[in-house]
Protein backbone atom coordinates (compact mmCIF):
# COMPACT_ATOMS: atom_id res chain seq x y z
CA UNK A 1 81.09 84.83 -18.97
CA UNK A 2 78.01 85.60 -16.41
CA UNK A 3 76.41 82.69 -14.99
CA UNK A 4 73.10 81.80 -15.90
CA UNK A 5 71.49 79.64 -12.80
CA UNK A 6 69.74 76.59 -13.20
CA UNK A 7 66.36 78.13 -12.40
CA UNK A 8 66.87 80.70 -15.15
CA UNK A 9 67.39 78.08 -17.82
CA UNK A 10 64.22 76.49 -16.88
CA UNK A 11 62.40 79.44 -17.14
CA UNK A 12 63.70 80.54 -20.63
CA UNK A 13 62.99 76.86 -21.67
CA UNK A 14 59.22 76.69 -20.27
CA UNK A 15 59.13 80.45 -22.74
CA UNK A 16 60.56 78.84 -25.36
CA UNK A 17 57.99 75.95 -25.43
CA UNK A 18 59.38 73.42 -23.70
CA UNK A 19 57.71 71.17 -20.91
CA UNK A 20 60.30 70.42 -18.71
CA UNK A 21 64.13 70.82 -18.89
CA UNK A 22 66.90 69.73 -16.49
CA UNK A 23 70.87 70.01 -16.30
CA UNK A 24 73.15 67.12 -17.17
CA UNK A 25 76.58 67.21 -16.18
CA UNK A 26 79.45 66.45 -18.68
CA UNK A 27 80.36 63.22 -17.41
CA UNK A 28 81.43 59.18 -18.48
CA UNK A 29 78.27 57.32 -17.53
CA UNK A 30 78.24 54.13 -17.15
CA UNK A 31 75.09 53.97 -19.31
CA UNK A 32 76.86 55.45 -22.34
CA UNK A 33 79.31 52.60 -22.64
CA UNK A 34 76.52 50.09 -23.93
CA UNK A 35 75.63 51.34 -26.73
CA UNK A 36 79.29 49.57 -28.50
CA UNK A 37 78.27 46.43 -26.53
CA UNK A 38 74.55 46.68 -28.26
CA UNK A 39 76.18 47.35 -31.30
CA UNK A 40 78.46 44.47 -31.04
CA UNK A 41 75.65 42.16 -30.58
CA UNK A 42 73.80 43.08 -33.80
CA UNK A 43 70.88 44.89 -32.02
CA UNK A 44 71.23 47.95 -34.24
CA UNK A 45 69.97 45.89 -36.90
CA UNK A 46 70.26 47.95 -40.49
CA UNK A 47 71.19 51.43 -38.56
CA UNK A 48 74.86 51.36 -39.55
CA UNK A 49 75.15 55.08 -39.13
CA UNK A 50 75.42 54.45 -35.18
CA UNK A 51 78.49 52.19 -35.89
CA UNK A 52 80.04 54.92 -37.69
CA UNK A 53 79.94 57.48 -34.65
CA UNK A 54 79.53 55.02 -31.99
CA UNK A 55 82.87 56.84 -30.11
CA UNK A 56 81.47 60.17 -30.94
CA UNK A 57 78.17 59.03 -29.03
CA UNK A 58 80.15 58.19 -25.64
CA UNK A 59 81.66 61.64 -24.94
CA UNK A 60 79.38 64.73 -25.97
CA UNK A 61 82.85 66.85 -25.61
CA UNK A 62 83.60 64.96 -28.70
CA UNK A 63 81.09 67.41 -29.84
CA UNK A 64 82.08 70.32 -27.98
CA UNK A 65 84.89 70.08 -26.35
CA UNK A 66 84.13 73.06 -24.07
CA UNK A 67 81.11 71.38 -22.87
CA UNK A 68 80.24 71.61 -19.06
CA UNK A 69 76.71 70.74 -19.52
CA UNK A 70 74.01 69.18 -21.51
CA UNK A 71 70.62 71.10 -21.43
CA UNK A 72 67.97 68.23 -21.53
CA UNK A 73 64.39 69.55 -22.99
CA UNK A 74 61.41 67.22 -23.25
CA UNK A 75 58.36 68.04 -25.25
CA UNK A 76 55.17 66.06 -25.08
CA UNK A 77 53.71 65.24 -27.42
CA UNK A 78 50.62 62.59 -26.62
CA UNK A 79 47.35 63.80 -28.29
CA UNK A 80 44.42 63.30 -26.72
CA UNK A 81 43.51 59.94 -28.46
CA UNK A 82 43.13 56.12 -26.87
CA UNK A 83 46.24 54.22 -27.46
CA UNK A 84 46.35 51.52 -29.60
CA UNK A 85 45.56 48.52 -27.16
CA UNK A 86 42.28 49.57 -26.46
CA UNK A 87 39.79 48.05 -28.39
CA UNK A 88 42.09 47.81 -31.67
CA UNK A 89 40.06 47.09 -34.50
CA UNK A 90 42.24 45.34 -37.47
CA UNK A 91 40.89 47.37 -40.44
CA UNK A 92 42.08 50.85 -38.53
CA UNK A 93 45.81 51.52 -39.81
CA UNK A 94 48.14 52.04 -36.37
CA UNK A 95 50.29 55.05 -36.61
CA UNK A 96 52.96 55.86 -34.21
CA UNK A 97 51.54 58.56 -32.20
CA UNK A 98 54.37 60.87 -32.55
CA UNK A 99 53.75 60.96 -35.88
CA UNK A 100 50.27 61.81 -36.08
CA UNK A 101 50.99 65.54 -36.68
CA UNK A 102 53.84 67.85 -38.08
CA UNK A 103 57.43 66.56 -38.19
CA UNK A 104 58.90 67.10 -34.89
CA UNK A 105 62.45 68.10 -35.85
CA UNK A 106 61.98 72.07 -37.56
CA UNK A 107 59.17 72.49 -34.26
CA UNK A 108 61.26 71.82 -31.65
CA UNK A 109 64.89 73.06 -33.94
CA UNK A 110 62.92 76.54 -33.84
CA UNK A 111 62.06 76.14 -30.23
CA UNK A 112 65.32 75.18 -29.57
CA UNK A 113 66.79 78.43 -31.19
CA UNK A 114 64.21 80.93 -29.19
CA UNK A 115 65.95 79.27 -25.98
CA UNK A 116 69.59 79.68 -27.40
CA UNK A 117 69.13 83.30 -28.23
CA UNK A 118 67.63 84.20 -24.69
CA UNK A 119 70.54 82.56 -23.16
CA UNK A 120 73.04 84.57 -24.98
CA UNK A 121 70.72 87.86 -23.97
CA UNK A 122 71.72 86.95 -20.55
CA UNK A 123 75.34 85.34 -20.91
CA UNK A 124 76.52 86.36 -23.83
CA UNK A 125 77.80 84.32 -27.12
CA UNK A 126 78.79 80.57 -25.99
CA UNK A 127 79.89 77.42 -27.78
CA UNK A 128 76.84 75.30 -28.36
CA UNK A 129 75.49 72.39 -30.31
CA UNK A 130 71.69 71.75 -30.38
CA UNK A 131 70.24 68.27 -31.63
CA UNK A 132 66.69 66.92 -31.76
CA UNK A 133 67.37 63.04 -32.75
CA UNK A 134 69.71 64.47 -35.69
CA UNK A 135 72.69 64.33 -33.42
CA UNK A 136 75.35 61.76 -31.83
CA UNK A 137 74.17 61.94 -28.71
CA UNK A 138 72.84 59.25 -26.56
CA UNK A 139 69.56 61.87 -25.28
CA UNK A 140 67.76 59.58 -22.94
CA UNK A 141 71.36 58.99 -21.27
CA UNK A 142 71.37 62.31 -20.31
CA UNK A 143 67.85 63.29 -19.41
CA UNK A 144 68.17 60.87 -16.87
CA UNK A 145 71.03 62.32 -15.23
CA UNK A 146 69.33 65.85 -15.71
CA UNK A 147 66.46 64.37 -14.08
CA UNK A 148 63.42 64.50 -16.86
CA UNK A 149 63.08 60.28 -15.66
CA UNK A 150 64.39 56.84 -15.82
CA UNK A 151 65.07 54.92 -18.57
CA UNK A 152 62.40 52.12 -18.68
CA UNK A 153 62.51 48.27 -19.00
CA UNK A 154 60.96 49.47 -22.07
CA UNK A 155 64.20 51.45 -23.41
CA UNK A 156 62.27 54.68 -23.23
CA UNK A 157 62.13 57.48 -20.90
CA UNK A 158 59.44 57.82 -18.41
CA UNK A 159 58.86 60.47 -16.37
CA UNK A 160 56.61 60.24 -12.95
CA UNK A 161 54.57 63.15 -13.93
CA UNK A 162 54.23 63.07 -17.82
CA UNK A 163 54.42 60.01 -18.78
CA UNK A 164 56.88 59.10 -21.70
CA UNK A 165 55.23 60.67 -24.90
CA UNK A 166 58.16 63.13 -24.81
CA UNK A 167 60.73 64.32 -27.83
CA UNK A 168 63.88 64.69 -26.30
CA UNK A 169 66.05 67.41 -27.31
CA UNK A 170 69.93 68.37 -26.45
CA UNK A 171 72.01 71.57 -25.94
CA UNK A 172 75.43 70.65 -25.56
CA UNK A 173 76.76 73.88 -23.98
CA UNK A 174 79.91 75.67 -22.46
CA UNK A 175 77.89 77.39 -19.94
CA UNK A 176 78.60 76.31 -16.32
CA UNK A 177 74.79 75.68 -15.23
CA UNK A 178 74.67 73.72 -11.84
CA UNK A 179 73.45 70.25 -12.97
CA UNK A 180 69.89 68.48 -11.33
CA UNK A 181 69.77 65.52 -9.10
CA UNK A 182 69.77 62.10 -11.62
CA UNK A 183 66.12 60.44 -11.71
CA UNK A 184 65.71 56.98 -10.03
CA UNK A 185 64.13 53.75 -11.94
CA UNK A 186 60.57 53.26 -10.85
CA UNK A 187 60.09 50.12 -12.90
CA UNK A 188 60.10 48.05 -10.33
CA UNK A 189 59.39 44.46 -10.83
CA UNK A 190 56.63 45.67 -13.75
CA UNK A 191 57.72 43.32 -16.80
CA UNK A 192 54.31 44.61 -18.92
CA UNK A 193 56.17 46.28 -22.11
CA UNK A 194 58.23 42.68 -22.20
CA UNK A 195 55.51 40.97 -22.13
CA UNK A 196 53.49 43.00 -24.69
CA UNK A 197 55.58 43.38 -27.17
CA UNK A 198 54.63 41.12 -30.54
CA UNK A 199 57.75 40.42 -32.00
CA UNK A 200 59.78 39.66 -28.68
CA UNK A 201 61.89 42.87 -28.89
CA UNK A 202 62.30 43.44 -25.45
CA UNK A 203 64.75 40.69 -25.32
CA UNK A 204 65.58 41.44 -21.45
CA UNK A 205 64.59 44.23 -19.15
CA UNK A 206 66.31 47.81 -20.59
CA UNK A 207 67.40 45.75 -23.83
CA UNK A 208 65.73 46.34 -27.31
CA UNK A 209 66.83 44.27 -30.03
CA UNK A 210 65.72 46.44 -32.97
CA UNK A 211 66.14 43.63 -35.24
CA UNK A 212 62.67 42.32 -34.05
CA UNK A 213 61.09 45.99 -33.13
CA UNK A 214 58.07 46.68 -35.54
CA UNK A 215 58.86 50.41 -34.93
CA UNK A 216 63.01 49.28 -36.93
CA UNK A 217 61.16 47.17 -39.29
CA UNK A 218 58.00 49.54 -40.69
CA UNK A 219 60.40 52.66 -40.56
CA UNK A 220 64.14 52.26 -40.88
CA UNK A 221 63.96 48.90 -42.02
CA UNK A 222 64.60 49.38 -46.39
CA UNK A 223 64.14 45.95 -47.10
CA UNK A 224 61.60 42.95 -46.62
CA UNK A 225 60.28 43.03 -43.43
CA UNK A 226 61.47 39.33 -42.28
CA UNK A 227 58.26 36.45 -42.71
CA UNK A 228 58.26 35.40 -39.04
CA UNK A 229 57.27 39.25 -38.04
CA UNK A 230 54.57 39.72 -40.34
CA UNK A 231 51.97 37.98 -38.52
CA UNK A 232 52.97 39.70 -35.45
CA UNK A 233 52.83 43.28 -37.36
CA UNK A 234 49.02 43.41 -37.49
CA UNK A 235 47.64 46.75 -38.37
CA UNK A 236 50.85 48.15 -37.43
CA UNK A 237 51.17 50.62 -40.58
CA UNK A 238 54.09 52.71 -39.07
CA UNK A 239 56.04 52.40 -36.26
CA UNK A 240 54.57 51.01 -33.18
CA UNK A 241 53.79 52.36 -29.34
CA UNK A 242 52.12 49.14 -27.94
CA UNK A 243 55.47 48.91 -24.74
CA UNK A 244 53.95 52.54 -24.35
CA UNK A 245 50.69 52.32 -24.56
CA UNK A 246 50.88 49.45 -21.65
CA UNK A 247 53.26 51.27 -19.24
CA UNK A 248 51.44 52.13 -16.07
CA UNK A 249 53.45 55.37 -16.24
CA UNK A 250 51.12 56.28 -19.33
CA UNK A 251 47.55 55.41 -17.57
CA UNK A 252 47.58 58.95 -16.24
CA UNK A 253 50.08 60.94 -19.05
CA UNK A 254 50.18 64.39 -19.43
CA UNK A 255 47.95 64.99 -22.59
CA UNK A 256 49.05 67.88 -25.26
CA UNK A 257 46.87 70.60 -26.76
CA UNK A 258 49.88 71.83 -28.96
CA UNK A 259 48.28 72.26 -32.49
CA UNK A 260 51.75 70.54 -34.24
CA UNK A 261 51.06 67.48 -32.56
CA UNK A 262 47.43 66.87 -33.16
CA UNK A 263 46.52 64.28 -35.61
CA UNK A 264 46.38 65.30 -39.17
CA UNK A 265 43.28 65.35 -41.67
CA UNK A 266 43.74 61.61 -42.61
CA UNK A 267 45.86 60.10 -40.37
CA UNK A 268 43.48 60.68 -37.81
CA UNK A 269 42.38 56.81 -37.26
CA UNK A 270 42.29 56.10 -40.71
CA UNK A 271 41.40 52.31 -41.82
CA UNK A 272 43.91 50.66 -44.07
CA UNK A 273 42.30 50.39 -47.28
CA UNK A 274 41.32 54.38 -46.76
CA UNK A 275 45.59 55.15 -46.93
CA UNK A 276 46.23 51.93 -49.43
CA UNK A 277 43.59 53.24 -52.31
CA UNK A 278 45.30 56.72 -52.20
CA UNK A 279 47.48 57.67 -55.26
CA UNK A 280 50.88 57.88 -54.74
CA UNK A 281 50.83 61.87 -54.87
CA UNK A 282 47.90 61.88 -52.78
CA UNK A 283 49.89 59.94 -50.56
CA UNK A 284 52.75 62.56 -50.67
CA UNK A 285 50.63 65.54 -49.91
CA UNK A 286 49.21 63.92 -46.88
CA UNK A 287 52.68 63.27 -45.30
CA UNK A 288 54.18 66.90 -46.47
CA UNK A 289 55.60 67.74 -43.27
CA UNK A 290 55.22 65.11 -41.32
CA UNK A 291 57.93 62.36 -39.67
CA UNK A 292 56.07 59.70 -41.40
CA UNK A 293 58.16 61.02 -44.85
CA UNK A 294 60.95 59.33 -43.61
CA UNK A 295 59.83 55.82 -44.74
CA UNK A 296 58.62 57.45 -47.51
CA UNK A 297 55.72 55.96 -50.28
CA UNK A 298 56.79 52.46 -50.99
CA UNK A 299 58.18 51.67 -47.20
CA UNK A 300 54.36 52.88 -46.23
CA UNK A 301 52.92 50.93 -48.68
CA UNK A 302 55.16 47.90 -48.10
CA UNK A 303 52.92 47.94 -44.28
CA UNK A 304 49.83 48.76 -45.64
CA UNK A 305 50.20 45.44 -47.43
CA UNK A 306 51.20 43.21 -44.63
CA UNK A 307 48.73 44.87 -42.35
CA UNK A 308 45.69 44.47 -44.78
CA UNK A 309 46.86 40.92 -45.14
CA UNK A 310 46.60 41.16 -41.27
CA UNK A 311 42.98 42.46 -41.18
CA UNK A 312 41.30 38.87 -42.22
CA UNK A 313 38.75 40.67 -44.81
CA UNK A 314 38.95 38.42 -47.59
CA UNK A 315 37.39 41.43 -49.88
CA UNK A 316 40.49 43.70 -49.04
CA UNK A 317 42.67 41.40 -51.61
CA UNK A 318 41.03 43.08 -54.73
CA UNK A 319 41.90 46.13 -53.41
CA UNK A 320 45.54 45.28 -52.84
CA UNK A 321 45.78 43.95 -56.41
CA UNK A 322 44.26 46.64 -57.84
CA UNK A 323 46.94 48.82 -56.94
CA UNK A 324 48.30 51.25 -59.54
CA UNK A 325 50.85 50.42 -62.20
CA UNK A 326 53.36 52.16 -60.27
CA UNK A 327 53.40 50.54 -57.17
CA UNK A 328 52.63 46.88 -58.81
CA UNK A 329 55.98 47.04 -60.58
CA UNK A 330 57.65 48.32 -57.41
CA UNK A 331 59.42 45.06 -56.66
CA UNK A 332 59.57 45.29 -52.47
CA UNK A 333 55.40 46.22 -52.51
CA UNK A 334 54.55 43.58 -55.19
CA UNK A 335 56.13 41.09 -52.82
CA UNK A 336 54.39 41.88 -49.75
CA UNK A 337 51.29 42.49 -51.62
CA UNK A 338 51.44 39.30 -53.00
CA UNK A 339 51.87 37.43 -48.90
CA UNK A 340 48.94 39.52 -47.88
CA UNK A 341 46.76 38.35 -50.86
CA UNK A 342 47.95 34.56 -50.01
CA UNK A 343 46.76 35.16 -46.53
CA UNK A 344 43.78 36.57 -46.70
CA UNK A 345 42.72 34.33 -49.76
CA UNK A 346 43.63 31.36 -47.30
């Protein structure tokens, strides 16, 4: 098999679309080894699909056993657009920024494919398996030890440069690439995401509890979202970026002009009552393509409720029971609609 060097890969990756890449040997981190002991402590909350492939997740030669390198590829994605702790209003609906534009996974997948063919231009066919968050593999582990940045008190990756608005994408390869030089923590004694965070998440530097993490419990979350965290969800109407948003990392972040990751018509600051009074098929063809489909209508309107409740205008509770017949006999909606009426009726 010809070699393909390190610099090489970069440069087919920075073609492909990519903003930075880096080399991760096959290797048994330490770091990989805590995600049973998270698991074992509940942490994963309602994601029971990790437990299944937890031993899958410590070894990517579980994947590909011919694996002699992970090709780490970050993409940023941070629109140009303040961040949600400065000057939040509480009738605007807050969006996770990554999923202001188009879904993430097909952009990069494609992007990800452009790369894999070039390599094989220059080295021929090789065994390969290429995730973007679909995968078992713990990404952020190995970015760091391909050098894209540390993994933050924060549980996210932050890189000195960009910041850490970056999808993180894997090639699990058989190619022997020369791996990069691991990243170092630049933390330091910084505690600001901990002390941020509304919900207490950030139960201890580099641990998320996800039981307690508004981003869990507005998108993966199926159920209720737990009374003691509703207060503490304000306008929070999907996912949440506030341990971001306060990171000194991000005071200076690279900023994207990539058109998939500008905001959409309509989720571009939108208030709360502007996504609530939308039909549910309105609804639909606003998140066509986008990551926010993934909670789907009645998880999005479950939030919408408890951050209207949230937004202390008394004159939002018609709204909220006004709601059409469909949602109103959606049980989970109905009962959030009906704590967010409560509240904001006093």
């Amino acid at each position: 098999m010809p070699e393909v060097s390190r610099d090489e890969v970069k440069r087919l990756a920075a073609a492909a679309g990519f903003d930075i890449c880096g080399i991760a040997p096959v290797e048994q981190f330490a770091e990989l080894e805590f995600l049973k002991e998270w698991i074992e402590r509940g942490y994963h909350a309602g994601m029971e699909y990790l437990t299944r492939n937890a031993d899958r997740r410590a070894d990517v030669r579980a994947i590909v056993p011919a694996a002699r390198c992970v090709i780490m590829l970050g993409t940023v994605y941070n629109a140009d657009r303040p961040y949600s702790t400065e000057d939040p209003r509480p009738e605007q609906a807050t969006l996770a920024r990554y999923a202001w534009g188009d879904d993430y996974h097909p952009v990069i997948e494609a992007r990800m494919g452009r790369l894999v063919e070039s390599l094989r231009a220059i080295a021929g066919d090789f065994e390969h398996r290429a995730y973007v968050d679909t995968g078992p593999v713990q990404e952020r582990v190995y970015a760091k030890y391909a050098g894209l940045g540390w993994i933050g008190k924060n549980t996210c990756l932050i890189n000195r440069d960009l910041g850490s608005w970056l999808f993180l994408s894997a090639i699990i390869c058989a190619l022997p690439v020369e791996p990069d030089t691991p990243a170092l923590d630049h933390c330091g004694r910084c505690t600001l995401c901990i002390d941020a965070c509304p919900t207490d998440a950030l139960v201890a530097p580099y641990q998320l509890d996800a039981r307690r993490c508004l981003s869990y419990l507005t998108i993966e979350n199926k159920g209720s979202i737990p009374g003691e965290y509703r207060e503490g969800t304000g306008a929070h109407a999907y996912g949440c970026d506030i341990c971001q948003d306060v990171c000194p990392w991000n005071r200076k972040a690279a900023v994207t002009s990539d058109a998939p990751w500008q905001p959409r018509p309509g989720l571009d600051a939108p208030t709360l009552l502007a996504l609530w009074t939308r039909s549910d098929d309105e609804l639909r063809a606003l998140l066509k393509g986008s990551a926010m489909k993934r909670a789907g209508i009645r998880r999005l309107r479950r939030n919408l409720a408890v951050s209207i409740g949230n937004s202390g205008d008394p004159e939002a509770a018609a709204a909220l029971e006004s709601c059409a017949e469909e949602t109103a006999a959606d049980p989970l909606v109905r009962e959030h609609v009906a704590w967010a009426v409560e509240k904001l009726r006093g």
